[in-house]
N, C-alpha and C. Protein backbone atom coordinates (compact mmCIF):
# COMPACT_ATOMS: atom_id res chain seq x y z
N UNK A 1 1.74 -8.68 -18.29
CA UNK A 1 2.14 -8.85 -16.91
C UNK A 1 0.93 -9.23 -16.07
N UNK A 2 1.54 -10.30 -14.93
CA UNK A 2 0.07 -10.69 -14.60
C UNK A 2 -0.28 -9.82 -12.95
N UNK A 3 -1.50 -9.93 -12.38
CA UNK A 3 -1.21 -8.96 -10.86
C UNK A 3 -0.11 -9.42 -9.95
N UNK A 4 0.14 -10.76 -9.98
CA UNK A 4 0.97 -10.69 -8.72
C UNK A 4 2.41 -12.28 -9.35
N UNK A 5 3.08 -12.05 -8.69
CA UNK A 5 3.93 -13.48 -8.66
C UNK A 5 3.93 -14.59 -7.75
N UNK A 6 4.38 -15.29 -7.83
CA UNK A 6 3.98 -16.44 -7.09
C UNK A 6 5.62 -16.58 -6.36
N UNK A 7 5.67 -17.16 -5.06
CA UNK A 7 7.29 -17.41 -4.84
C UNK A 7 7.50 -19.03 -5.31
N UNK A 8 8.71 -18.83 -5.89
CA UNK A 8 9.39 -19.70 -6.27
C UNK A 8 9.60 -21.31 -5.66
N UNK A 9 9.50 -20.71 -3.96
CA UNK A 9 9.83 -21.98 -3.04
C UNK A 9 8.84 -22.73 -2.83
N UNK A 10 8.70 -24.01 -2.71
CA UNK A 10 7.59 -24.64 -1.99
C UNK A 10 6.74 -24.30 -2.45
N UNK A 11 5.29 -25.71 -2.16
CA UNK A 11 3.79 -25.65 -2.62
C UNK A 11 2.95 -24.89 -1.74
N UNK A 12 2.34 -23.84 -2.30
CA UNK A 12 1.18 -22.76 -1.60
C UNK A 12 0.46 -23.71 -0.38
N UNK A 13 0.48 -22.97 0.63
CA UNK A 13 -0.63 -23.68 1.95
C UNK A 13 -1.37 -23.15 1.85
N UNK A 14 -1.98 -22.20 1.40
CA UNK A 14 -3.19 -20.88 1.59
C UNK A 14 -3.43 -20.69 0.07
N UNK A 15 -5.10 -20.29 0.37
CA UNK A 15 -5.23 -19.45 -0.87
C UNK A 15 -5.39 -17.81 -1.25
N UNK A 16 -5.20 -17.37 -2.21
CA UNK A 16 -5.32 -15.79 -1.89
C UNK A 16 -6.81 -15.31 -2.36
N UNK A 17 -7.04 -14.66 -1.85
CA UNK A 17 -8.64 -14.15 -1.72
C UNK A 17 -8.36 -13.35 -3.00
N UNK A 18 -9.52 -13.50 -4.03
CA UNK A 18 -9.82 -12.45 -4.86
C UNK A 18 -9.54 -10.94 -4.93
N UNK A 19 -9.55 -10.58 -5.74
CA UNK A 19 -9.30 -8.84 -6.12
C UNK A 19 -10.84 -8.55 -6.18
N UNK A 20 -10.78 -6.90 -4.90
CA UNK A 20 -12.25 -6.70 -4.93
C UNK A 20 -12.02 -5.42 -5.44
N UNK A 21 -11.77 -4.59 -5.92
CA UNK A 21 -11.23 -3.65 -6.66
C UNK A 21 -10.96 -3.48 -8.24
N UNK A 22 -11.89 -3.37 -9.25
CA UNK A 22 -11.34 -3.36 -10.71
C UNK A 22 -10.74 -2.21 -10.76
N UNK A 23 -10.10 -2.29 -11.92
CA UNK A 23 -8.96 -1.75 -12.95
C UNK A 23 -9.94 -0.15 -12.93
N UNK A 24 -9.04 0.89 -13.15
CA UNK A 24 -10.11 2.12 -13.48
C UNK A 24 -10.59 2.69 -12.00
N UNK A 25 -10.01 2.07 -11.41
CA UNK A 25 -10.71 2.30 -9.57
C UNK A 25 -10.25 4.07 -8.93
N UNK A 26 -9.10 4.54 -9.38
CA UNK A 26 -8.75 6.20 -9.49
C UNK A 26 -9.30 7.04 -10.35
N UNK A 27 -9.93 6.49 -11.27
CA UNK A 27 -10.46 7.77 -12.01
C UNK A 27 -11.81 7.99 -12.26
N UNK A 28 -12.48 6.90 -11.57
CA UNK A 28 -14.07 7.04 -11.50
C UNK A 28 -14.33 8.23 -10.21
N UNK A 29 -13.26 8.30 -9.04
CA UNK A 29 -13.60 9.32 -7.76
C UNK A 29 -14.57 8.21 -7.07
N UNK A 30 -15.12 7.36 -7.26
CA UNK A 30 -15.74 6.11 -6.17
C UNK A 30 -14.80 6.20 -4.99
N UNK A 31 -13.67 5.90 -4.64
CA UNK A 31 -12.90 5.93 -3.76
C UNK A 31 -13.10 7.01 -2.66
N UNK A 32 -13.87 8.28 -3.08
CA UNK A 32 -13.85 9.06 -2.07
C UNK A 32 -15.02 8.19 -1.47
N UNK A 33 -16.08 7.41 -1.83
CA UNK A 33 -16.96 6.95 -0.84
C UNK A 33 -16.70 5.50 0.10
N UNK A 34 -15.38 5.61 -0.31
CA UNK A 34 -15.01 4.28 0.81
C UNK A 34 -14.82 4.32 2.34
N UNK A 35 -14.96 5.63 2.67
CA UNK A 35 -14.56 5.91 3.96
C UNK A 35 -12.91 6.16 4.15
N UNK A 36 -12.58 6.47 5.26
CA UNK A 36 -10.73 6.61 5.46
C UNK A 36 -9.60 5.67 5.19
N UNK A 37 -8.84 5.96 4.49
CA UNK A 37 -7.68 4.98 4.37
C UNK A 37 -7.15 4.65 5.94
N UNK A 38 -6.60 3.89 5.94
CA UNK A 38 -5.28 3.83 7.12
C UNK A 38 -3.60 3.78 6.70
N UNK A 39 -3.36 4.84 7.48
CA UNK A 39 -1.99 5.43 7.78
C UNK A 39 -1.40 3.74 8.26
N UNK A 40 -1.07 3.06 7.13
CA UNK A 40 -0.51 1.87 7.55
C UNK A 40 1.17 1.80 6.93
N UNK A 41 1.74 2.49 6.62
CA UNK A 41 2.75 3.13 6.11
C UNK A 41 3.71 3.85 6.59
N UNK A 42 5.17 3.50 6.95
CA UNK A 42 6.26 4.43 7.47
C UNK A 42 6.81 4.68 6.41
N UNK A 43 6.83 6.01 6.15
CA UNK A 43 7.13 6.38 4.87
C UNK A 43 8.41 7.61 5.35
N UNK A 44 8.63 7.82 6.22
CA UNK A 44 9.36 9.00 6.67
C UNK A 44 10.79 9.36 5.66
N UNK A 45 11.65 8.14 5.82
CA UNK A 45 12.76 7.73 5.14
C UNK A 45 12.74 7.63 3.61
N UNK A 46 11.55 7.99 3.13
CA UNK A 46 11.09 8.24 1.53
C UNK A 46 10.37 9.71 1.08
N UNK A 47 10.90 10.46 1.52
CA UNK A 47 10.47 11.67 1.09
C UNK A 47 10.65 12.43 0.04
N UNK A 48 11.68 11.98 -0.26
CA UNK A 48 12.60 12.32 -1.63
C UNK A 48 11.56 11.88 -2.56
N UNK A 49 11.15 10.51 -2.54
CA UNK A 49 10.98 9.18 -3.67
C UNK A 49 9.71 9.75 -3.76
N UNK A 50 8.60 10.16 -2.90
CA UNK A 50 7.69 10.38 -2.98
C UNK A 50 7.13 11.74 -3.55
N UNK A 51 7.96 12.76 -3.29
CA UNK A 51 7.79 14.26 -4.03
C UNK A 51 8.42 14.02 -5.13
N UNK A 52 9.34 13.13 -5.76
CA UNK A 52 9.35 12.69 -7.20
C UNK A 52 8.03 11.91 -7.93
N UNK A 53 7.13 11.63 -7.63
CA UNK A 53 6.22 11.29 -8.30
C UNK A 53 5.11 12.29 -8.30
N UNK A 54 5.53 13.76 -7.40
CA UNK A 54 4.41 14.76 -7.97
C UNK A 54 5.09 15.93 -9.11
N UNK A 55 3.87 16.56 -9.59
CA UNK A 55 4.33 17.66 -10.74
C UNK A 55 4.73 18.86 -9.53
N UNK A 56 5.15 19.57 -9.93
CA UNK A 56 6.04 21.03 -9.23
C UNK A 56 4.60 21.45 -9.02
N UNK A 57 3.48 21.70 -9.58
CA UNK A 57 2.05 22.32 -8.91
C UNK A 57 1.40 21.23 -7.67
N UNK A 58 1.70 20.26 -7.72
CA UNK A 58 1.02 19.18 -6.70
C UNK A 58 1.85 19.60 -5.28
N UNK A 59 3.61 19.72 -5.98
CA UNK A 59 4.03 19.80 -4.46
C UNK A 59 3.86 21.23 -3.49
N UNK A 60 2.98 22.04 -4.09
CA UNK A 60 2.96 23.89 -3.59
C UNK A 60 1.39 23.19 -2.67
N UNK A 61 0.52 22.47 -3.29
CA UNK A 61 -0.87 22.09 -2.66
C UNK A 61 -0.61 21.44 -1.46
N UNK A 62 -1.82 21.11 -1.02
CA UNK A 62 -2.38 19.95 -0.30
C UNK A 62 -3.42 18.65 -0.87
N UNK A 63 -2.68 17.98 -1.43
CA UNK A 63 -2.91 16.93 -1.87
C UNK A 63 -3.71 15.33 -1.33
N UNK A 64 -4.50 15.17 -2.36
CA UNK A 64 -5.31 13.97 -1.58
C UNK A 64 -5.48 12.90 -3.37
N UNK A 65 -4.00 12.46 -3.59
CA UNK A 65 -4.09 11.59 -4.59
C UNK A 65 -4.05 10.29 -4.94
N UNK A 66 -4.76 9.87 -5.41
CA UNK A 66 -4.79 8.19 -5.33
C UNK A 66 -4.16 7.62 -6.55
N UNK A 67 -3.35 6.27 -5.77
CA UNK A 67 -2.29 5.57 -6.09
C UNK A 67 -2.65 3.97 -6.20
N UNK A 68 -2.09 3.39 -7.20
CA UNK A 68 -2.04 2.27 -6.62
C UNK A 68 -0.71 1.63 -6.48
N UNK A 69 -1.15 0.96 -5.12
CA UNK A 69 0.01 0.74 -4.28
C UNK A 69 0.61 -1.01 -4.52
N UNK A 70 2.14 -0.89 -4.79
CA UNK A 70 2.29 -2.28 -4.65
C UNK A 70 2.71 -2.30 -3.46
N UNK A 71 2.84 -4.07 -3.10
CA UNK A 71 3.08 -4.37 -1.72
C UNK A 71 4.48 -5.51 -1.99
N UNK A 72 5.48 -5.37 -1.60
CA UNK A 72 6.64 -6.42 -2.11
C UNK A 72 7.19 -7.24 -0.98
N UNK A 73 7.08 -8.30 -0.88
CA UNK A 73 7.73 -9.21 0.18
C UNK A 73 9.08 -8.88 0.30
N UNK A 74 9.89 -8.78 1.31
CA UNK A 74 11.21 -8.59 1.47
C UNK A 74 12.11 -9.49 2.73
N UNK A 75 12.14 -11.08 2.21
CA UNK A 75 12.43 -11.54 3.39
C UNK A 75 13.62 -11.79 3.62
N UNK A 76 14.61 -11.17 2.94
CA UNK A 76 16.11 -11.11 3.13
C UNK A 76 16.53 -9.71 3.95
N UNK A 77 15.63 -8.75 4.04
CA UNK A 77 15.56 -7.66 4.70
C UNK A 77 16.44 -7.86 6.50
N UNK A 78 17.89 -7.01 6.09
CA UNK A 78 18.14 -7.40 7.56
C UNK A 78 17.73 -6.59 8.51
N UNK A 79 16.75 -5.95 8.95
CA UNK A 79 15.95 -5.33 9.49
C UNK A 79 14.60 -5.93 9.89
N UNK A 80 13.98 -6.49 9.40
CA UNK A 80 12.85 -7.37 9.36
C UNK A 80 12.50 -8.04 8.25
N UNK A 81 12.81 -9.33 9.00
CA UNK A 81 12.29 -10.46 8.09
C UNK A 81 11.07 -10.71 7.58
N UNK A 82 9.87 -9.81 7.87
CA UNK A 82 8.57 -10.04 7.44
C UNK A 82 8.48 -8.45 6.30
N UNK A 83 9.42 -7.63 6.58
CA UNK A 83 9.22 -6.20 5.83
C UNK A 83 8.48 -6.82 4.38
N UNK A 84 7.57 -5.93 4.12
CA UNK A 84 6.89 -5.63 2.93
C UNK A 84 7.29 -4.04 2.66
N UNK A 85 7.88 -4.02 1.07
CA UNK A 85 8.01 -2.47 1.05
C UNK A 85 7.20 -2.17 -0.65
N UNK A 86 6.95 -1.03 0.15
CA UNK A 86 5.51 -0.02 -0.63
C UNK A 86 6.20 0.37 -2.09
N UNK A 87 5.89 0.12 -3.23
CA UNK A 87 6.19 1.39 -4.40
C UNK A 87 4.81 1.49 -4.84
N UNK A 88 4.85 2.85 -5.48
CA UNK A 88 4.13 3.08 -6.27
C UNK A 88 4.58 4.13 -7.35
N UNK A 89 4.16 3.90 -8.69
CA UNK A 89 4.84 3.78 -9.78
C UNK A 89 6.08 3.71 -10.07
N UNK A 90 6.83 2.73 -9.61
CA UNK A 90 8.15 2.14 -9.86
C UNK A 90 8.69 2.84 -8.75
N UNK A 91 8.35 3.63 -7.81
CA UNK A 91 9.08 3.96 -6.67
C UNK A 91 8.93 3.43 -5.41
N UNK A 92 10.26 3.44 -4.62
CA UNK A 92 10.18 2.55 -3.34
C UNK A 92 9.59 4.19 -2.68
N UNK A 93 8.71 4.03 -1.91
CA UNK A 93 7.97 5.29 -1.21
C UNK A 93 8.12 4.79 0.33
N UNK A 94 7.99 3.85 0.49
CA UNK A 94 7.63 3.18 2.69
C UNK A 94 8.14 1.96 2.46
N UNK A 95 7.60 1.56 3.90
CA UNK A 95 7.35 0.21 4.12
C UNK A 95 6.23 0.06 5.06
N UNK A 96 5.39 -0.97 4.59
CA UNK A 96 4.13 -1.64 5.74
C UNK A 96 5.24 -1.34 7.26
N UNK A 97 3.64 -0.64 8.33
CA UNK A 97 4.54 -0.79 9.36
C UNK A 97 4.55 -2.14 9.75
N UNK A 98 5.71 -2.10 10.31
CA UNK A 98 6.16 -4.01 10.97
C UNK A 98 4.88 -4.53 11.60
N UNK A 99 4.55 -3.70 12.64
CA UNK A 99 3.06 -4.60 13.18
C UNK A 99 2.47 -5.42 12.29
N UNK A 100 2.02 -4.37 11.00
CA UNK A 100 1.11 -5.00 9.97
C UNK A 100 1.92 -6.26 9.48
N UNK A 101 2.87 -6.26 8.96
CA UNK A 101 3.88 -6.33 7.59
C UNK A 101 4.00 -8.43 8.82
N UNK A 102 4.07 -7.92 10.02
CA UNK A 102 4.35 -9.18 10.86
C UNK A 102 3.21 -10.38 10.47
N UNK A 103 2.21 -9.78 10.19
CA UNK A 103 0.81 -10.33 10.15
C UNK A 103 0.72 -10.92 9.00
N UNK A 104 1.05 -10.09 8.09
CA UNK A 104 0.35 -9.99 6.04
C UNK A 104 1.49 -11.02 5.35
N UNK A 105 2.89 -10.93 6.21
CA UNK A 105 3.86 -11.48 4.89
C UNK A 105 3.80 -13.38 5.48
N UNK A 106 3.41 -13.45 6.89
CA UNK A 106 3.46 -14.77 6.44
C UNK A 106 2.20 -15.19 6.03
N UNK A 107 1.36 -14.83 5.78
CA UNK A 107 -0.06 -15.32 5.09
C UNK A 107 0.40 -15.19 3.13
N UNK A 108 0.87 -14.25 2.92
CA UNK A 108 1.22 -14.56 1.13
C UNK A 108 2.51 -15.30 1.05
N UNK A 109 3.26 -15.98 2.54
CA UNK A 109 4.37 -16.96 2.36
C UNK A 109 3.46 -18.88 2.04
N UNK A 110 2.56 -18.26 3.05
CA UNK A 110 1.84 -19.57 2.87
C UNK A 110 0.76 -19.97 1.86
N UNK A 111 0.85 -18.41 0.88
CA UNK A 111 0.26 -18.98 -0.41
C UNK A 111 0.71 -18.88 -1.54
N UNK A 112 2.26 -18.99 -0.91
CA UNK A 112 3.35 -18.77 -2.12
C UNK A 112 3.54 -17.50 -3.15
N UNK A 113 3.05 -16.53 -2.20
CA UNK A 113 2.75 -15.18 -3.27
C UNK A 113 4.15 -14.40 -2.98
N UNK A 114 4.74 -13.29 -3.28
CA UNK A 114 5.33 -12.63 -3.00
C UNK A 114 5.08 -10.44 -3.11
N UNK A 115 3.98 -11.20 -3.57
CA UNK A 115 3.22 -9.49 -4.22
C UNK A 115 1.98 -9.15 -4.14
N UNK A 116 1.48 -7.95 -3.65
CA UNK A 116 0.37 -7.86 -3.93
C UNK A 116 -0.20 -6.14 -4.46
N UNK A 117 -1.32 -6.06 -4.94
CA UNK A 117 -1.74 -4.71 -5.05
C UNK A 117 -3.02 -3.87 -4.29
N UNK A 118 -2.66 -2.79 -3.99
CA UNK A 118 -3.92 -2.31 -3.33
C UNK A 118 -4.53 -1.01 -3.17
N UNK A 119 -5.31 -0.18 -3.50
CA UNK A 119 -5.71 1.09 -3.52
C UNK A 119 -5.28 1.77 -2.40
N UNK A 120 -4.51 2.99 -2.60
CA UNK A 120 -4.08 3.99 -1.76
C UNK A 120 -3.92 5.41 -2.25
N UNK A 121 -3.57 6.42 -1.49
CA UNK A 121 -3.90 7.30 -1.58
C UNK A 121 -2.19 8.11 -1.34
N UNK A 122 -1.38 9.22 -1.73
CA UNK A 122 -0.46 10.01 -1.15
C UNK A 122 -1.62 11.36 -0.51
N UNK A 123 -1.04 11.57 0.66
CA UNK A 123 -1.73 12.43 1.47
C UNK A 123 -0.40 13.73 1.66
N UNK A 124 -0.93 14.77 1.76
CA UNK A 124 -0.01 15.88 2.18
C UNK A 124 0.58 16.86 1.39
N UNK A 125 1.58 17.53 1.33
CA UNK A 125 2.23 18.93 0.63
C UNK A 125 2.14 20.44 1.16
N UNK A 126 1.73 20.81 0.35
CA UNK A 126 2.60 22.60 1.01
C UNK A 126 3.25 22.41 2.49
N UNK A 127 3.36 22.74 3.05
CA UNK A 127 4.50 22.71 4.12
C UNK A 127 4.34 21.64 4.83
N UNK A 128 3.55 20.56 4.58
CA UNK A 128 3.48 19.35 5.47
C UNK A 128 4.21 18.44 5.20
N UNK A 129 4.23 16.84 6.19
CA UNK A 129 4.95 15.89 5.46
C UNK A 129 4.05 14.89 4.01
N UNK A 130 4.43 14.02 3.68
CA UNK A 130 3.51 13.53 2.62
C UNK A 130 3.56 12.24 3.35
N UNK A 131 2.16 11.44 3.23
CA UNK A 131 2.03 10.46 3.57
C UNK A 131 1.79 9.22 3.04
N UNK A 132 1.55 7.78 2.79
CA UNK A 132 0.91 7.12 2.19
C UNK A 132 0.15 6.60 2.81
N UNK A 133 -1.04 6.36 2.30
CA UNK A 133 -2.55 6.05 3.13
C UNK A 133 -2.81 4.62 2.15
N UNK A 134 -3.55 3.55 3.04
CA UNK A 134 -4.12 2.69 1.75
C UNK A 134 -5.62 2.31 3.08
N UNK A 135 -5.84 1.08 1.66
CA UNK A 135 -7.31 0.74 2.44
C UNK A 135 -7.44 -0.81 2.76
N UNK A 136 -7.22 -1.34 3.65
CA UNK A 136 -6.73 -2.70 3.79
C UNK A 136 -7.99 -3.67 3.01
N UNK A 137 -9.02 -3.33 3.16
CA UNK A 137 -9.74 -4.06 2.98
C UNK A 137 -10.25 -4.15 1.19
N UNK A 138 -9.42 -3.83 0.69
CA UNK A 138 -9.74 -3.56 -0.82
C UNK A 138 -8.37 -4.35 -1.16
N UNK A 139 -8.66 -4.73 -2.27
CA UNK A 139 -7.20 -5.20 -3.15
C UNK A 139 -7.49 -5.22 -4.78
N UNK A 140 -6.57 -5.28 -5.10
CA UNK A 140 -6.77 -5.02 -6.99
C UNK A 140 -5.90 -6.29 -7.37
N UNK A 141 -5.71 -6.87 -6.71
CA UNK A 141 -4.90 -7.75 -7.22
C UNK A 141 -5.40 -9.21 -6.45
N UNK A 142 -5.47 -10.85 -6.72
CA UNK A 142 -5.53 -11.93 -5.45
C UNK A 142 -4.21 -11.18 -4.25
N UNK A 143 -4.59 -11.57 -3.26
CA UNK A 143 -4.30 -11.26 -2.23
C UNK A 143 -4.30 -11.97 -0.71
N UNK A 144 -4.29 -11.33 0.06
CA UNK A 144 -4.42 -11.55 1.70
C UNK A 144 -5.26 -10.59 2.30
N UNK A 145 -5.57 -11.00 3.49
CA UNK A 145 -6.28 -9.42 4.30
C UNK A 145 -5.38 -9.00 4.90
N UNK A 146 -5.42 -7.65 5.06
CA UNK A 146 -4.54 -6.34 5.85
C UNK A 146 -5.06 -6.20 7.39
N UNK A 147 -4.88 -7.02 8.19
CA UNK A 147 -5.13 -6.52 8.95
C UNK A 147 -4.77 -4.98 9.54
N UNK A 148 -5.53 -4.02 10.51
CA UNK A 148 -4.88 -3.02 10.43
C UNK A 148 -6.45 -2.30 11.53
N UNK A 149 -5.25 -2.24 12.61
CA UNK A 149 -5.92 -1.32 14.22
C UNK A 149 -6.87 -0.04 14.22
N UNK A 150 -7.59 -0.11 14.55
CA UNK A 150 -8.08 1.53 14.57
C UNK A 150 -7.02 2.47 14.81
N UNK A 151 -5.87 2.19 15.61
CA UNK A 151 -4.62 3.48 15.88
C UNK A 151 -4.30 3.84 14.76
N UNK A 152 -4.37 3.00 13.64
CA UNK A 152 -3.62 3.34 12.31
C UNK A 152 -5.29 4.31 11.30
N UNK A 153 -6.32 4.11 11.96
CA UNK A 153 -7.44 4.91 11.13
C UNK A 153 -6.82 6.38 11.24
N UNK A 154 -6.83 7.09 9.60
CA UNK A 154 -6.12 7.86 9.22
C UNK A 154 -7.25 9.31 9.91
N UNK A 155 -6.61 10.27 10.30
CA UNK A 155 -6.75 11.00 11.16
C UNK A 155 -7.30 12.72 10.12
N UNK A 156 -6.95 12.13 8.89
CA UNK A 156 -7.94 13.35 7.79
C UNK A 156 -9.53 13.11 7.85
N UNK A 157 -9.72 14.60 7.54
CA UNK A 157 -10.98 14.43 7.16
C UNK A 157 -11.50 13.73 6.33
N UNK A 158 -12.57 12.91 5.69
CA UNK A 158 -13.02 11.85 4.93
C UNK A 158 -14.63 12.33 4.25
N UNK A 159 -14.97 12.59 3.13
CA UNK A 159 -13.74 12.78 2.13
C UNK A 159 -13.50 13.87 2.19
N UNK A 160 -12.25 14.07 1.32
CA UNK A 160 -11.41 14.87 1.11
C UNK A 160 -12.24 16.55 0.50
């Protein structure tokens, strides 16, 4: 399987910027020296999906685990036509918030991509909500840039 797909329609206008992120990027712990993810993620409506991808001891903690995150074009979405929605490991967990998602999906329309990957993090547990955190400026896969506001700089301590 290769990192990303290409869309089907029409010849690419754009190119996608390299993967700055290798393979192995969660289990070296490097990631804690990247500085804060951003809370770029409405994940509210996935709470279920997301405490299914922890063990019964993860969900009693407070958790700071890193994921990698896919990013999926969704332009039949009758809600928003630019929605990008989040899985990680085969689960739908969020969606890019629209601000972002307005920005990112027509830049991988115009390079004919429909996918991308990117280092993130699930944040939260014992009595809190769980979150998904990523890092715009990293990708594991060719890609686009994330744009993404200081409002969205994630509001945990760093590192963890």
């Amino acid at each position: 399987m290769g990192w990303f797909r290409r869309s089907l329609f029409g010849t690419p206008k754009a190119t996608l910027l390299p993967a700055t992120v290798s393979d192995g990027w969660d289990s070296d712990g490097g990631w804690n020296d990247w500085g804060p993810p951003f809370n770029a993620a409405r994940e509210g409506y996935h709470q279920e999906a997301i405490v299914g991808l922890l063990s019964t001891e993860q969900q009693v903690h407070r958790i700071v685990l890193p994921l990698t995150i896919h990013l999926i074009r969704e332009p039949t979405n009758p809600y928003d036509r630019f929605a990008l929605r989040i899985e990680a490991q085969g689960a739908h967990v969020a969606y890019l918030r629209a601000t972002i998602a307005a920005q990112v999906s027509p830049a991988l329309d115009a390079a004919g991509a429909i996918e991308m990957w990117v280092p993130g993090v699930l944040v939260g547990g014992g009595h809190r909500h769980y979150g998904i955190h990523l890092w715009p400026d990293r990708r594991l896969s060719p890609g686009v840039t994330i744009p993404c506001s200081p409002e969205f700089q994630s509001e945990m301590s760093w590192p963890p």
